[in-house]
Protein backbone atom coordinates (compact mmCIF):
# COMPACT_ATOMS: atom_id res chain seq x y z
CA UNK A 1 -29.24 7.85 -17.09
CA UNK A 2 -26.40 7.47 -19.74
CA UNK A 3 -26.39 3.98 -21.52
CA UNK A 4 -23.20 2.49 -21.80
CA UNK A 5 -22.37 0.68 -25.44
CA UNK A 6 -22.96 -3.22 -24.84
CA UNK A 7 -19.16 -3.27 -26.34
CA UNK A 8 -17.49 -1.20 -24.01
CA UNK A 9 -18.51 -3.87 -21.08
CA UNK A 10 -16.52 -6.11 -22.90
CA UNK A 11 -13.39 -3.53 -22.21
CA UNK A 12 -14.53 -3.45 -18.77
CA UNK A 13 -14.41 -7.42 -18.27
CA UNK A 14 -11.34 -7.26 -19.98
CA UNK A 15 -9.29 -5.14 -17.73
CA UNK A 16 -11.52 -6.66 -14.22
CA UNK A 17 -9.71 -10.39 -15.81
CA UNK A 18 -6.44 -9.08 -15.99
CA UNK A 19 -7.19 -7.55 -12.30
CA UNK A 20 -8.51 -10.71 -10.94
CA UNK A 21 -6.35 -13.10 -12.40
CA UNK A 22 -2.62 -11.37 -13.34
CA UNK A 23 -2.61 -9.14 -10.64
CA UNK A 24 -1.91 -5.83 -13.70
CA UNK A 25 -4.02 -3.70 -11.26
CA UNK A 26 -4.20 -2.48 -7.49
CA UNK A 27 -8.03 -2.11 -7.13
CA UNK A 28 -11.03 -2.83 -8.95
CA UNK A 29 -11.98 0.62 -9.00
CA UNK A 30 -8.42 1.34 -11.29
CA UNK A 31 -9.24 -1.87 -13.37
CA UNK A 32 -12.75 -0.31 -14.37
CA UNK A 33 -11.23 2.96 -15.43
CA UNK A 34 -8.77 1.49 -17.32
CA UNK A 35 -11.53 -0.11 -18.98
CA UNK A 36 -13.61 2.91 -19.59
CA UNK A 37 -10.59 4.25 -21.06
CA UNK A 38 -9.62 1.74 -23.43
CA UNK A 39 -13.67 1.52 -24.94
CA UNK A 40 -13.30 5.65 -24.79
CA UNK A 41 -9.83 5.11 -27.04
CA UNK A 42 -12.06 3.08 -29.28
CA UNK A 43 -14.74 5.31 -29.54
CA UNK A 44 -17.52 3.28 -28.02
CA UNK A 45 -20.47 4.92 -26.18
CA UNK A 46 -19.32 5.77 -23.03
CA UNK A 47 -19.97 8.88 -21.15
CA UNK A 48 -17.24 11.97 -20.84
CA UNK A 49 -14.53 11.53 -17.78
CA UNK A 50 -15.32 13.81 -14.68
């Protein structure tokens, strides 16, 4: 199983409270990637896009 960088959650949460509470996002599912993608941007441990 990959690990995840205990920073890049912190992306994650990021993007799920803009979701949740501005409305930036249709779905959680998008809000998550977005996520990914900013901590991947940053070069935190995440694992490579399908």
């Amino acid at each position: 199983m990959t690990k995840y960088d205990k920073s890049a959650s912190k992306d994650v949460e990021s993007a799920m409270h803009e979701h949740k509470h501005e409305g930036k996002y249709k779905s959680d599912k998008q809000a998550i990637a977005v996520g990914l993608s900013k901590a991947r941007q940053k070069g935190k441990k995440v694992p490579e896009k399908d």
